[in-house]
C-alpha atoms as a PDB file:
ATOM      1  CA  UNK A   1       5.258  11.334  -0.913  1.00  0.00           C
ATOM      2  CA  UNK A   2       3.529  10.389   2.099  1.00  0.00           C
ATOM      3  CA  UNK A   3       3.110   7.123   4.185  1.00  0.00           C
ATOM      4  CA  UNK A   4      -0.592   6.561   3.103  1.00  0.00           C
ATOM      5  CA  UNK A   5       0.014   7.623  -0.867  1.00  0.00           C
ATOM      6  CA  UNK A   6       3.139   4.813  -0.198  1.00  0.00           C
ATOM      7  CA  UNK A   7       0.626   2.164   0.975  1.00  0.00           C
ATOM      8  CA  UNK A   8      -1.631   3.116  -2.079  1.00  0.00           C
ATOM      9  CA  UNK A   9       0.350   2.924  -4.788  1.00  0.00           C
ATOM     10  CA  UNK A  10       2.044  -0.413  -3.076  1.00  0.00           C
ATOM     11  CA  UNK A  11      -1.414  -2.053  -3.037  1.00  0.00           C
ATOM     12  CA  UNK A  12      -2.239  -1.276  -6.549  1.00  0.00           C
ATOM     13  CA  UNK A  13       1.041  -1.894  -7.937  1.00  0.00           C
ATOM     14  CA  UNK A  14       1.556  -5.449  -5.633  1.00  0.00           C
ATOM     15  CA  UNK A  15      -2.128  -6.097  -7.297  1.00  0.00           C
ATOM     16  CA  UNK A  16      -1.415  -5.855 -10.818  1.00  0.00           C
ATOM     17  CA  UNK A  17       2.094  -7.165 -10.574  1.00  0.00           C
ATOM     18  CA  UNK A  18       1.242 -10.073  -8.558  1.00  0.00           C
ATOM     19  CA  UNK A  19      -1.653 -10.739 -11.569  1.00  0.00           C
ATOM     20  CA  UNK A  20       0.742 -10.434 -14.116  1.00  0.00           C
ATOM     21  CA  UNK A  21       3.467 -12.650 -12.758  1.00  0.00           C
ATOM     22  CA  UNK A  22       0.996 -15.992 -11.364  1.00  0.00           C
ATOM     23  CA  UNK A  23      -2.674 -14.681 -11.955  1.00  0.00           C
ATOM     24  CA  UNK A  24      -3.667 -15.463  -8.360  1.00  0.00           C
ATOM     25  CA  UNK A  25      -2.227 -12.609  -5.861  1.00  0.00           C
ATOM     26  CA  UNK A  26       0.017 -13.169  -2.882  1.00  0.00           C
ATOM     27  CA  UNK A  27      -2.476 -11.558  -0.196  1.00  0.00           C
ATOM     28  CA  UNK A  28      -3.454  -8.538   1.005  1.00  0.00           C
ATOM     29  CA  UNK A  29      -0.325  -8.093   3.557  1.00  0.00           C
ATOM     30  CA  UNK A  30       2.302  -9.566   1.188  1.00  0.00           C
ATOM     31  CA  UNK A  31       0.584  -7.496  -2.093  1.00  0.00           C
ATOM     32  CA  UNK A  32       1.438  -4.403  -0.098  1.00  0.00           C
ATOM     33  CA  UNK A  33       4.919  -5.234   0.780  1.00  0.00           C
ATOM     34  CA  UNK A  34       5.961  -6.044  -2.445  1.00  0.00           C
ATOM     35  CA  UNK A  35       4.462  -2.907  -4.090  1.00  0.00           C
ATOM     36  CA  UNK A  36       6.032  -0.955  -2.208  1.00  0.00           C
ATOM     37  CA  UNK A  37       9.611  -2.769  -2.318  1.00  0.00           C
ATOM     38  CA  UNK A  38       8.558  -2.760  -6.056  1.00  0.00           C
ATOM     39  CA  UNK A  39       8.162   0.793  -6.329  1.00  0.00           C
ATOM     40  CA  UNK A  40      11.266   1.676  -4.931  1.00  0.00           C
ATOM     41  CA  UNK A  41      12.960  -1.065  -7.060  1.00  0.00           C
ATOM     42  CA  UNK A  42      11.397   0.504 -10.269  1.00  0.00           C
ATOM     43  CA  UNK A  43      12.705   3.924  -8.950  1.00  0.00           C
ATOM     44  CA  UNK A  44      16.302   2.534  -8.995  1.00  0.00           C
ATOM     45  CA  UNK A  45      15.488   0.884 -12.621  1.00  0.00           C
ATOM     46  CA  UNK A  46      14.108   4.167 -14.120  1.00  0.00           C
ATOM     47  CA  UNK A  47      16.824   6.256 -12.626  1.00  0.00           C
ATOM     48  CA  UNK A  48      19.656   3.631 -13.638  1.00  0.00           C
ATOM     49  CA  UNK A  49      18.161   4.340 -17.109  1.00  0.00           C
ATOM     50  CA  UNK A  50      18.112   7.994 -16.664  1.00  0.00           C
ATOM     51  CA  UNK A  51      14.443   8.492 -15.949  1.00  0.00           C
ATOM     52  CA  UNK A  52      12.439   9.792 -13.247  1.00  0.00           C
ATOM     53  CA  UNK A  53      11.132   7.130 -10.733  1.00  0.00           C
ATOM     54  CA  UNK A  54       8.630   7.536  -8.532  1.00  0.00           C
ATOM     55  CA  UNK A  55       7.171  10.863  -8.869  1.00  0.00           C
ATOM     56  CA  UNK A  56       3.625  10.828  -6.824  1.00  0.00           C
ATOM     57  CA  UNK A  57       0.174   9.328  -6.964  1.00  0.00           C
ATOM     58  CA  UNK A  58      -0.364   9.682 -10.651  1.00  0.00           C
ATOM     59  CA  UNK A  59      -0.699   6.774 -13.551  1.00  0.00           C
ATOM     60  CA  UNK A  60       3.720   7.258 -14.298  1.00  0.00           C
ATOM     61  CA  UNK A  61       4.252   6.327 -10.786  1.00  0.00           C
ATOM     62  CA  UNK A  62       2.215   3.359 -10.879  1.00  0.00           C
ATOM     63  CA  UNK A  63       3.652   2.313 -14.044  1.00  0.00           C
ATOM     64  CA  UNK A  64       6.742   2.450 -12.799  1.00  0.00           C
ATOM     65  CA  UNK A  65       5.801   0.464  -9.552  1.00  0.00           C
ATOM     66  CA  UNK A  66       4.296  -2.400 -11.025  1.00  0.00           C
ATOM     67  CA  UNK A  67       7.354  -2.380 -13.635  1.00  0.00           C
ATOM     68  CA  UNK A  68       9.554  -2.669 -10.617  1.00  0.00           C
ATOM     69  CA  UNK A  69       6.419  -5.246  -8.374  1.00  0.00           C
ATOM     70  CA  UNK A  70       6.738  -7.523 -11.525  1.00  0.00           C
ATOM     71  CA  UNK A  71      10.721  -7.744 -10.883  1.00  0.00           C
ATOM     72  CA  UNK A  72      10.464  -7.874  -7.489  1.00  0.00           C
ATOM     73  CA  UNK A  73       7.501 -10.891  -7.633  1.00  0.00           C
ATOM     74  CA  UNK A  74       9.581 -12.715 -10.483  1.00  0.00           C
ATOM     75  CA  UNK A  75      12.933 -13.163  -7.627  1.00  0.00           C
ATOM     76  CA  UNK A  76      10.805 -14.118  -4.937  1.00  0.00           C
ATOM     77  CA  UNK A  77       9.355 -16.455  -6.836  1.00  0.00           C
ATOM     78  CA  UNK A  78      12.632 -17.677  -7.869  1.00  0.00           C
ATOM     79  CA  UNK A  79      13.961 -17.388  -4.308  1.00  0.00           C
ATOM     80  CA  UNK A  80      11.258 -19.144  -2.762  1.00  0.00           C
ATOM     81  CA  UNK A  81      11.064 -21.979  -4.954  1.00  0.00           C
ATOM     82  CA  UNK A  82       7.586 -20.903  -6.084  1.00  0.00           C
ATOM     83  CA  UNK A  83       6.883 -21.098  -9.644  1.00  0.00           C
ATOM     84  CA  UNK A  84       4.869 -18.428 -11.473  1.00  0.00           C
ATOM     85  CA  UNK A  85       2.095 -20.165 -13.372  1.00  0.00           C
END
């Protein structure tokens, strides 16, 4: 997958998971970031399971993303001392 199809899916999957865990978004910058640390972390939670993780741009892929964005947003929350709403 390239660089740009990364950046995409970690924008859509940092959106939704960041609405999910506190409803208001962590920014443009920081949405990306974790979406993309998100995907890769729901890669490792799929495969752990025996699963496929991240397979391309397509609606598995981004389910998997935001599954891992939501984990990902839930510890840094936890780490930061942020609470989700």
């Amino acid at each position: 997958m390239g660089i740009i199809s990364w950046i995409i899916l970690g924008v859509i999957a940092g959106f939704i998971g960041s609405k999910i865990v506190n409803k208001t978004g962590q920014g443009l910058l920081m949405d990306i970031v974790l979406g993309i640390v998100g995907a890769i972390v729901g890669g490792l939670i799929f495969s752990a399971f025996g699963a496929s993780g991240v397979t391309g741009l397509n609606i598995y892929s981004l389910i998997v993303s935001v599954i891992g964005a939501v984990v990902v947003l839930w510890a840094y929350h936890q780490f930061s001392g942020r609470r989700a709403l």
